[in-house]
PDB file of N, CA and C in Angstrom:
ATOM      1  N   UNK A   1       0.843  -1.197   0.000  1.00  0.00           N
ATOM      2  CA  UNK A   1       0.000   0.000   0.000  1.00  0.00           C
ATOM      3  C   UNK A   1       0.879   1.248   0.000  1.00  0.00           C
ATOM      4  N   UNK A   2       0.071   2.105  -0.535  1.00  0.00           N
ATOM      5  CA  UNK A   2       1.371   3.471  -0.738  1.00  0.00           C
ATOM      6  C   UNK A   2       0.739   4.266   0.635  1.00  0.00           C
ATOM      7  N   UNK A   3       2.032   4.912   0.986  1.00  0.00           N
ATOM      8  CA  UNK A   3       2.061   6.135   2.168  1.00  0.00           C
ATOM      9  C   UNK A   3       1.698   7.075   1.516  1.00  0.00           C
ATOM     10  N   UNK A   4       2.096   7.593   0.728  1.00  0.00           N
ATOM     11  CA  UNK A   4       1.500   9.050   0.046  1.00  0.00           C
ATOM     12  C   UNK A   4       1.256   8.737  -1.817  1.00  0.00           C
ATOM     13  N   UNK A   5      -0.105   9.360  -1.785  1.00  0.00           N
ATOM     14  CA  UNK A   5      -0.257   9.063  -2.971  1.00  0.00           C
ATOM     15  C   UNK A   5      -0.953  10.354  -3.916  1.00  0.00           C
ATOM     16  N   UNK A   6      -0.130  10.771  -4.751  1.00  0.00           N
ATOM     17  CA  UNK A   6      -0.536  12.091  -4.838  1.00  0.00           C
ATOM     18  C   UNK A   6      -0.817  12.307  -6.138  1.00  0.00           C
ATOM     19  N   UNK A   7      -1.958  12.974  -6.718  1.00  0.00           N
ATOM     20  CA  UNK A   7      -2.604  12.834  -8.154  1.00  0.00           C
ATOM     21  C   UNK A   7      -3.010  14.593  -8.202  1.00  0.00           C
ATOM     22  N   UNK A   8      -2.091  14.261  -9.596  1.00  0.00           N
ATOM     23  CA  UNK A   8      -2.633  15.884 -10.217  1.00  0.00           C
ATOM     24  C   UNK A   8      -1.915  16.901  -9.544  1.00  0.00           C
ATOM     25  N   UNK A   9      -1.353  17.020  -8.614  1.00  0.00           N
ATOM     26  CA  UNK A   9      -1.433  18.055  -7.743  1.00  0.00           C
ATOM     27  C   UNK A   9      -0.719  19.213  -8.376  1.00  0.00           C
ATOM     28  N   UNK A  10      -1.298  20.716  -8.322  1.00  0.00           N
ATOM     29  CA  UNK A  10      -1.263  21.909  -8.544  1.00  0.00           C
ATOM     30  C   UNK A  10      -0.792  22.752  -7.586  1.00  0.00           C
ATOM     31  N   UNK A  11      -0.197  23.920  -7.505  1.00  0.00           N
ATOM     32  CA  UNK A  11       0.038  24.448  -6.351  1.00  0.00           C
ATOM     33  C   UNK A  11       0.354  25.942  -6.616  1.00  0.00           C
ATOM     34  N   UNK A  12      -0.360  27.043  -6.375  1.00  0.00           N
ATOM     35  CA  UNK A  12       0.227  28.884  -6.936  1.00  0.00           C
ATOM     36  C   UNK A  12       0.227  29.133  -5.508  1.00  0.00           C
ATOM     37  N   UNK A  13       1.288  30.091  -5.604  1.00  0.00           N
ATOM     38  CA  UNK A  13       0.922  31.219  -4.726  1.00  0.00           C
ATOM     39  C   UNK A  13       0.700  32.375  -4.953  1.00  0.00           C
ATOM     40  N   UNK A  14      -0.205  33.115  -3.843  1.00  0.00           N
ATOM     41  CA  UNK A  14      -0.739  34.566  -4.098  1.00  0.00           C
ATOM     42  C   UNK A  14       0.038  35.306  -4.656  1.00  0.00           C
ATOM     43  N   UNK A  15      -0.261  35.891  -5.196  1.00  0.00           N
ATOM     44  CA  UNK A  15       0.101  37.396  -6.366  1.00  0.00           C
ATOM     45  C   UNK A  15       1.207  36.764  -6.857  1.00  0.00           C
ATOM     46  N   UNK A  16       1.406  35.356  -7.610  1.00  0.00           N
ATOM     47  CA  UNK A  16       2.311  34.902  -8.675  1.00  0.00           C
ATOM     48  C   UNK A  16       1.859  34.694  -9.930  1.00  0.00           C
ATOM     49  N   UNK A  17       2.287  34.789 -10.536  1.00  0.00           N
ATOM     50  CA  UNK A  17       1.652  34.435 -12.551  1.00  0.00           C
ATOM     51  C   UNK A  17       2.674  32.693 -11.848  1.00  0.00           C
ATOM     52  N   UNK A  18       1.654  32.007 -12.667  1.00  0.00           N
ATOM     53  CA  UNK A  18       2.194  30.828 -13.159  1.00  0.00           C
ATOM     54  C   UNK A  18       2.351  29.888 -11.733  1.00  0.00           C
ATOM     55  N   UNK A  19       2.403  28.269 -11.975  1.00  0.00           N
ATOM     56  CA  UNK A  19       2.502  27.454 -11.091  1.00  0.00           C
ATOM     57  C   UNK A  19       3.525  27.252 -10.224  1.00  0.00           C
ATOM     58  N   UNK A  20       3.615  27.076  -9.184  1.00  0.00           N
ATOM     59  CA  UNK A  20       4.920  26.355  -8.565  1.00  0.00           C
ATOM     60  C   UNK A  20       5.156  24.915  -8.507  1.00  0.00           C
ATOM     61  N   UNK A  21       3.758  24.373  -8.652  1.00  0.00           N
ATOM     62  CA  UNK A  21       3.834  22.827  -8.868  1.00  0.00           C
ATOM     63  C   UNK A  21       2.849  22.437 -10.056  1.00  0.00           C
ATOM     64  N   UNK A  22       3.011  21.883 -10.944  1.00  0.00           N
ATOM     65  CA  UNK A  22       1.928  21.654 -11.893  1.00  0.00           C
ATOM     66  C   UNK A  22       1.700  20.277 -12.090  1.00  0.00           C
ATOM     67  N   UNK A  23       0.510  19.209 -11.810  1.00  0.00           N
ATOM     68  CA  UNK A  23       0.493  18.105 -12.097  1.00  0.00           C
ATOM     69  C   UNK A  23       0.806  17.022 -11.881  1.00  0.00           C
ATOM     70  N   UNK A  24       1.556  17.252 -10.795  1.00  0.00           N
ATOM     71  CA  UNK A  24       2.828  15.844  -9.946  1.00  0.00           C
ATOM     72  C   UNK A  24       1.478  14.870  -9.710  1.00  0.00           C
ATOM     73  N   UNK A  25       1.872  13.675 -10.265  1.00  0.00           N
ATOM     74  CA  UNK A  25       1.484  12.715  -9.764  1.00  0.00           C
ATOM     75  C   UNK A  25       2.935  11.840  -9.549  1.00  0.00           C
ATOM     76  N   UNK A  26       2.452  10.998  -7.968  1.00  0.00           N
ATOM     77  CA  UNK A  26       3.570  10.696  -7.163  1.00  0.00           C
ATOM     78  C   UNK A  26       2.983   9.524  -6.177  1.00  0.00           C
ATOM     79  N   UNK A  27       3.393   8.228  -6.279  1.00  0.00           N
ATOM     80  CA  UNK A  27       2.937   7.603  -5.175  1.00  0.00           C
ATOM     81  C   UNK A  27       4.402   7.023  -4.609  1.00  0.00           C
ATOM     82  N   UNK A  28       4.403   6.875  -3.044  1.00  0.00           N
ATOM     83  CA  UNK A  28       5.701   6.291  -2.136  1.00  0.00           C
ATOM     84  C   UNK A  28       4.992   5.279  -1.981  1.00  0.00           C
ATOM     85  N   UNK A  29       5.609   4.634  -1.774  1.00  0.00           N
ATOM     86  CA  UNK A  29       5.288   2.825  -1.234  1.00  0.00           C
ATOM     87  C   UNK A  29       6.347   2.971  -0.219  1.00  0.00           C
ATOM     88  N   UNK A  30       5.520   2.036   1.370  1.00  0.00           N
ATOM     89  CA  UNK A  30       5.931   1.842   2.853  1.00  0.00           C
ATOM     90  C   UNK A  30       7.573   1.584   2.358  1.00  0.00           C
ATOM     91  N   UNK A  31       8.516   1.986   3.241  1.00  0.00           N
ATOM     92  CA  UNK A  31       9.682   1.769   3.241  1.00  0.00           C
ATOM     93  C   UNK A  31      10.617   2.458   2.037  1.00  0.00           C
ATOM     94  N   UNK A  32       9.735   3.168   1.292  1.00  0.00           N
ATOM     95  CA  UNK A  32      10.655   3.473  -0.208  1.00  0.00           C
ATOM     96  C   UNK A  32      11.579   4.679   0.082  1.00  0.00           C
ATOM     97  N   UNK A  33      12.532   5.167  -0.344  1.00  0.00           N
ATOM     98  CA  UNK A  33      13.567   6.148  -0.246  1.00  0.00           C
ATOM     99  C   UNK A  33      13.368   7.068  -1.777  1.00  0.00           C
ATOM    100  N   UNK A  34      13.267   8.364  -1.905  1.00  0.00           N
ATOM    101  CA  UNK A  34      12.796   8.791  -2.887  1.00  0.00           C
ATOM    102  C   UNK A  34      14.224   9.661  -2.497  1.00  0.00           C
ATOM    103  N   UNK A  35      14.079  10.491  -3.822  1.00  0.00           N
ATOM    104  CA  UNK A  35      15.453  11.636  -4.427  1.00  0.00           C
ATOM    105  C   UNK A  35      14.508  12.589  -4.937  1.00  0.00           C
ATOM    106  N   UNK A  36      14.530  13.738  -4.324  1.00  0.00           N
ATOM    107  CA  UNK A  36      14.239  15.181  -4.779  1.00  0.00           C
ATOM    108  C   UNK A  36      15.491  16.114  -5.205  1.00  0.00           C
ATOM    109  N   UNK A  37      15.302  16.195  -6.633  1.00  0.00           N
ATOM    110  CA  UNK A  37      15.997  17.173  -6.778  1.00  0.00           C
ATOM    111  C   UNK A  37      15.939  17.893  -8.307  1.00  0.00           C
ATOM    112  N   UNK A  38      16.499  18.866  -8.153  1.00  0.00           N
ATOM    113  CA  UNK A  38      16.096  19.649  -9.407  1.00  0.00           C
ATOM    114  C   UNK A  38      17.327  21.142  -8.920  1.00  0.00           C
ATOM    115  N   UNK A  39      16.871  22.215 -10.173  1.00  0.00           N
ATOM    116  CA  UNK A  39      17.377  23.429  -9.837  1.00  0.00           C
ATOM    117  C   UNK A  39      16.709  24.422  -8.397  1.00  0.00           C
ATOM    118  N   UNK A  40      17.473  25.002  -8.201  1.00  0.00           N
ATOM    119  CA  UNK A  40      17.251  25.911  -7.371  1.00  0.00           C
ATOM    120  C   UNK A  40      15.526  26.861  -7.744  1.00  0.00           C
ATOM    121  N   UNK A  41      14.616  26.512  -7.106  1.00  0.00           N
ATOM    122  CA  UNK A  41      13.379  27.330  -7.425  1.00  0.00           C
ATOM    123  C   UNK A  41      12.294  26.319  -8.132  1.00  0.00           C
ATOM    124  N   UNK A  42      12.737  25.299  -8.185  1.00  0.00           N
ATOM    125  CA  UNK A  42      11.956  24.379  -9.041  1.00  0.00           C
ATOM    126  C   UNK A  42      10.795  24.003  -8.371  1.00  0.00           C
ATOM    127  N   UNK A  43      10.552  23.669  -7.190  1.00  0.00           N
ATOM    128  CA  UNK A  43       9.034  23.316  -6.459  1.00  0.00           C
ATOM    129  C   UNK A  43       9.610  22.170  -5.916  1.00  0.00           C
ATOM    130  N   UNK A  44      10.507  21.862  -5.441  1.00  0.00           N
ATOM    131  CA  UNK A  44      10.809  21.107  -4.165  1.00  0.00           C
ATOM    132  C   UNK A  44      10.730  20.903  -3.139  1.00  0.00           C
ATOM    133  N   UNK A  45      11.145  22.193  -2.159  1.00  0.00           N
ATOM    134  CA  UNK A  45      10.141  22.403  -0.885  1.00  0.00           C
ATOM    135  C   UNK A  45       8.784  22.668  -1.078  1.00  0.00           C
ATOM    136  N   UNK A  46       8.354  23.642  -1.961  1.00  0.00           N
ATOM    137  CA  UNK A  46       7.233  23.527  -2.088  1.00  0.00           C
ATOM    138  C   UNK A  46       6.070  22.343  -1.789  1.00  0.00           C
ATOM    139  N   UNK A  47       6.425  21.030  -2.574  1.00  0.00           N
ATOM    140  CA  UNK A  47       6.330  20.416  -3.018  1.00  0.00           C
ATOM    141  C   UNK A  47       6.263  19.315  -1.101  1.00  0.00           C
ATOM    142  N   UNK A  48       7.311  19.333  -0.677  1.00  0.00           N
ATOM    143  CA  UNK A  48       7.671  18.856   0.132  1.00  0.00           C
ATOM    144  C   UNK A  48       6.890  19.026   1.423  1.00  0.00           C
ATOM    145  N   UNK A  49       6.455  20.413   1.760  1.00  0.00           N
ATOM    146  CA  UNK A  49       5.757  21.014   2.624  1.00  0.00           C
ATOM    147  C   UNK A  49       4.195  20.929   2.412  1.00  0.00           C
ATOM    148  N   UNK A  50       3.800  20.074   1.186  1.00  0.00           N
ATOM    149  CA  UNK A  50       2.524  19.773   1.263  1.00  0.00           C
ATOM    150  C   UNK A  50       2.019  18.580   1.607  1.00  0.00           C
ATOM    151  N   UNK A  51       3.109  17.972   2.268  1.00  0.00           N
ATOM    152  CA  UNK A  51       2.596  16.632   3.224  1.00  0.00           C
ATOM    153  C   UNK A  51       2.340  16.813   4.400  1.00  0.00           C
ATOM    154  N   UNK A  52       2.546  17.905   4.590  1.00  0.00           N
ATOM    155  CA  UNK A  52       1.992  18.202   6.201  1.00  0.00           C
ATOM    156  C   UNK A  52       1.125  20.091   6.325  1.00  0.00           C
ATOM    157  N   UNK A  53       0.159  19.353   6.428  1.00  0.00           N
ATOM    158  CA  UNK A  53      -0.791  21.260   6.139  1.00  0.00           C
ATOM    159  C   UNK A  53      -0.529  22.074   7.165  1.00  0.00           C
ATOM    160  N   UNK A  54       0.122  21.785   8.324  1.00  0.00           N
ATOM    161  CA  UNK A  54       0.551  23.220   9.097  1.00  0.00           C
ATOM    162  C   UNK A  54       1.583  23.465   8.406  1.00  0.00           C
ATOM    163  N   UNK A  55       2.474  23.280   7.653  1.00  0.00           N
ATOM    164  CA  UNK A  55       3.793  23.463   6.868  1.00  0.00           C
ATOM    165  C   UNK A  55       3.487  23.961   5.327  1.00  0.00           C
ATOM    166  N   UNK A  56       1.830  23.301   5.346  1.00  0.00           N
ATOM    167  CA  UNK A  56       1.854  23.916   3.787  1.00  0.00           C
ATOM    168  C   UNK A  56       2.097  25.476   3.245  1.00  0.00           C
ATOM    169  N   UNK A  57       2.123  26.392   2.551  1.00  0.00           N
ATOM    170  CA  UNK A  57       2.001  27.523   2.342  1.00  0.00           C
ATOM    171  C   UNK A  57       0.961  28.280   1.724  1.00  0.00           C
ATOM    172  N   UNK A  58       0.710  29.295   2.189  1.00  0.00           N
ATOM    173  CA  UNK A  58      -0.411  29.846   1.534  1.00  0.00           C
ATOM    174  C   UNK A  58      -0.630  29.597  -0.183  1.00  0.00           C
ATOM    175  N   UNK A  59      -1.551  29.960  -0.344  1.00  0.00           N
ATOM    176  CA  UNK A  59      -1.600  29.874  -1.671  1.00  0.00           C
ATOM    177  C   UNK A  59      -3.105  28.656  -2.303  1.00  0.00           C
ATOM    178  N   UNK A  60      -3.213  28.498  -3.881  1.00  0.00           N
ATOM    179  CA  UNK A  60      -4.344  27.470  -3.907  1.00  0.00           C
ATOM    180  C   UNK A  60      -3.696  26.088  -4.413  1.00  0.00           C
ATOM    181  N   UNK A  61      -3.966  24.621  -3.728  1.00  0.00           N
ATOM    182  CA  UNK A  61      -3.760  23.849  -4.322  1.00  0.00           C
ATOM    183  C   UNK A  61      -5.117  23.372  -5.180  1.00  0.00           C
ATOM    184  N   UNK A  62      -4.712  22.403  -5.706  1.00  0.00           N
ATOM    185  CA  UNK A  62      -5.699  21.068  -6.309  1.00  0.00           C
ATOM    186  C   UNK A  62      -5.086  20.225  -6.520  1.00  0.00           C
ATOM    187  N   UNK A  63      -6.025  18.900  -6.637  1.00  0.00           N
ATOM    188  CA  UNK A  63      -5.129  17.568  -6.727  1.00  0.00           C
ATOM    189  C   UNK A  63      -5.754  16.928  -5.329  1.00  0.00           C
ATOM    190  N   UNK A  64      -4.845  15.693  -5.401  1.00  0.00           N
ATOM    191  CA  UNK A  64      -5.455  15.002  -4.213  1.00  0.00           C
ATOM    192  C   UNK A  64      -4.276  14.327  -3.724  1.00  0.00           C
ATOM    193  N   UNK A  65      -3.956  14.673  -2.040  1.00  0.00           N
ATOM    194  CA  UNK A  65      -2.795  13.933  -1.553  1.00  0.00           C
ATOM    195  C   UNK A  65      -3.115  12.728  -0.758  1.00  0.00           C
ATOM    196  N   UNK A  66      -3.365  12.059  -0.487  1.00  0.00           N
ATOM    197  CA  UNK A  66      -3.687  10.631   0.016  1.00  0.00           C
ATOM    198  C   UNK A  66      -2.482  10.444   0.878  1.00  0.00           C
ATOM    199  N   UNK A  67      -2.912   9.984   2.237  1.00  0.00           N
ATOM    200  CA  UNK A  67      -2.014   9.174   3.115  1.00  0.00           C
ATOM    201  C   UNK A  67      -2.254   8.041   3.713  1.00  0.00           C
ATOM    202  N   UNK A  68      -1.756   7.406   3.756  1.00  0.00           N
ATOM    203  CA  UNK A  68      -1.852   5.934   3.514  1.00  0.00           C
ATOM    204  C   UNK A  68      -3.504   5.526   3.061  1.00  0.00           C
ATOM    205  N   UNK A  69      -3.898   5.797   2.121  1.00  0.00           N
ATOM    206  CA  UNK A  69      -5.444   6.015   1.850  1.00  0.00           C
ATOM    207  C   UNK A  69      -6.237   7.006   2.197  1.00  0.00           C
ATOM    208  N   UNK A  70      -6.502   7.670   2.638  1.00  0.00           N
ATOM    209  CA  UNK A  70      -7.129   8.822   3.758  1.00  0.00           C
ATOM    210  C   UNK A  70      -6.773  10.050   3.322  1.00  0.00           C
ATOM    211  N   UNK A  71      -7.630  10.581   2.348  1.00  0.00           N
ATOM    212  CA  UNK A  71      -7.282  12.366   2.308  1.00  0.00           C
ATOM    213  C   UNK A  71      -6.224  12.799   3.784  1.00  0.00           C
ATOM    214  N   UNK A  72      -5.260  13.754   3.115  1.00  0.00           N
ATOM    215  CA  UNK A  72      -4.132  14.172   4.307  1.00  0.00           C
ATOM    216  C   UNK A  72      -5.418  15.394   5.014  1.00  0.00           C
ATOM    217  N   UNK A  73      -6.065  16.088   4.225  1.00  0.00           N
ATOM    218  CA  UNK A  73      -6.969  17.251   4.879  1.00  0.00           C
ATOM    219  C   UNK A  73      -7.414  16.560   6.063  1.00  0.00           C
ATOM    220  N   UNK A  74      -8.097  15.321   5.340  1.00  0.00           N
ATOM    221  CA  UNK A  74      -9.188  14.623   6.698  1.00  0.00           C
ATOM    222  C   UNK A  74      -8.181  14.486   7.953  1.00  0.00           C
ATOM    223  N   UNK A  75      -6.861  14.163   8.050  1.00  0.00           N
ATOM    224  CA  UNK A  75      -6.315  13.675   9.180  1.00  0.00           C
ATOM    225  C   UNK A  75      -6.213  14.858   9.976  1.00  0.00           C
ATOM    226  N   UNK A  76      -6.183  14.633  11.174  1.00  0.00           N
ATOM    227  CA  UNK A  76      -6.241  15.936  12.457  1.00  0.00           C
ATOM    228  C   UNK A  76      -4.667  15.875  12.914  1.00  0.00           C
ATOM    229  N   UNK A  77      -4.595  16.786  13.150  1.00  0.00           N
ATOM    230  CA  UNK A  77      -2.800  17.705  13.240  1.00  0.00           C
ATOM    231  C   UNK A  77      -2.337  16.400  14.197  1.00  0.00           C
ATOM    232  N   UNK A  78      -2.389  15.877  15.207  1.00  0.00           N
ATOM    233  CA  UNK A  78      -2.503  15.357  15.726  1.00  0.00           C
ATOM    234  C   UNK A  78      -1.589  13.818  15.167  1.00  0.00           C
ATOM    235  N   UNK A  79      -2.819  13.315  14.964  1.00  0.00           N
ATOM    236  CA  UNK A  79      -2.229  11.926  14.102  1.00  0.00           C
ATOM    237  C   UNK A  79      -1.117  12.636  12.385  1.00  0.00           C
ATOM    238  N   UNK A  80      -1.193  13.999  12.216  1.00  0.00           N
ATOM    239  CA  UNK A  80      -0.099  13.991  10.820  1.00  0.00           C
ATOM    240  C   UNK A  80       1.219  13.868  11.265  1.00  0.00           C
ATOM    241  N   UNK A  81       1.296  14.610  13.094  1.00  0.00           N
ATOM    242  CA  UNK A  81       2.640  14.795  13.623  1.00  0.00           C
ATOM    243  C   UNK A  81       2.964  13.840  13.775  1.00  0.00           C
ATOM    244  N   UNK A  82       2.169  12.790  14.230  1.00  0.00           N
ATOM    245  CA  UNK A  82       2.473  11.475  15.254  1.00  0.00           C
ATOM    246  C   UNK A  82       3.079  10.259  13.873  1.00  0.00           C
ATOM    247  N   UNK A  83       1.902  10.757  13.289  1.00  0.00           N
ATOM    248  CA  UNK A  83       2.317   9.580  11.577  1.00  0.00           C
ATOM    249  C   UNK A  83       3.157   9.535  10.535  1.00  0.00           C
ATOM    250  N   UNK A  84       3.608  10.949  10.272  1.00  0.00           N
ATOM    251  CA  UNK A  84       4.079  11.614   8.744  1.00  0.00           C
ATOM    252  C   UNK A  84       5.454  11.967   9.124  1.00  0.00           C
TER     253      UNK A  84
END
C-alpha cells in the first residue's frame, strides 16, 4: 500500500503568474527512499511542505494527496505529527 499518494497536484501562490507545482502525480510505497531534486526554485520544498498542512504555504492547491489512503486534509494535526 502506498504512504503518500498524490494525483494531479497543482500548487500557486498569491500574487504569482504561473505554477509552482503543476500536475505531480507521485505515489511512495511503505519503506521506499525517494530523491528530490532539481534546480534551485523548481518546487521542491514547495512540493515537500505539502505533506503536512501546518507546513503547507499559503496559496491554492488542487489535486489530491492521500495518506496511507485517507485524504491528508481529513487527518487531524494530531495523528499527521504522530504519523508523517
Amino acid at each position: 500500500m502506498a504512504v503518500f499518494d498524490i494525483k494531479d497536484l497543482s500548487f500557486t501562490y498569491p500574487a504569482r503568474e504561473g505554477r509552482a507545482l503543476s500536475g505531480i502525480d507521485l505515489t511512495i510505497q511503505r519503506g521506499e527512499y525517494i530523491t528530490l531534486c532539481g534546480r534551485s526554485g523548481c518546487g521542491k520544498t514547495t512540493l515537500l511542505r505539502q505533506f503536512k498542512t501546518t507546513m503547507a504555504p499559503q496559496g491554492r492547491r488542487s489535486g489530491n494527496i492521500l495518506f496511507d489512503g485517507q485524504p491528508l486534509d481529513e487527518l487531524d494535526q494530531m495523528a499527521q505529527t504522530t504519523r508523517i
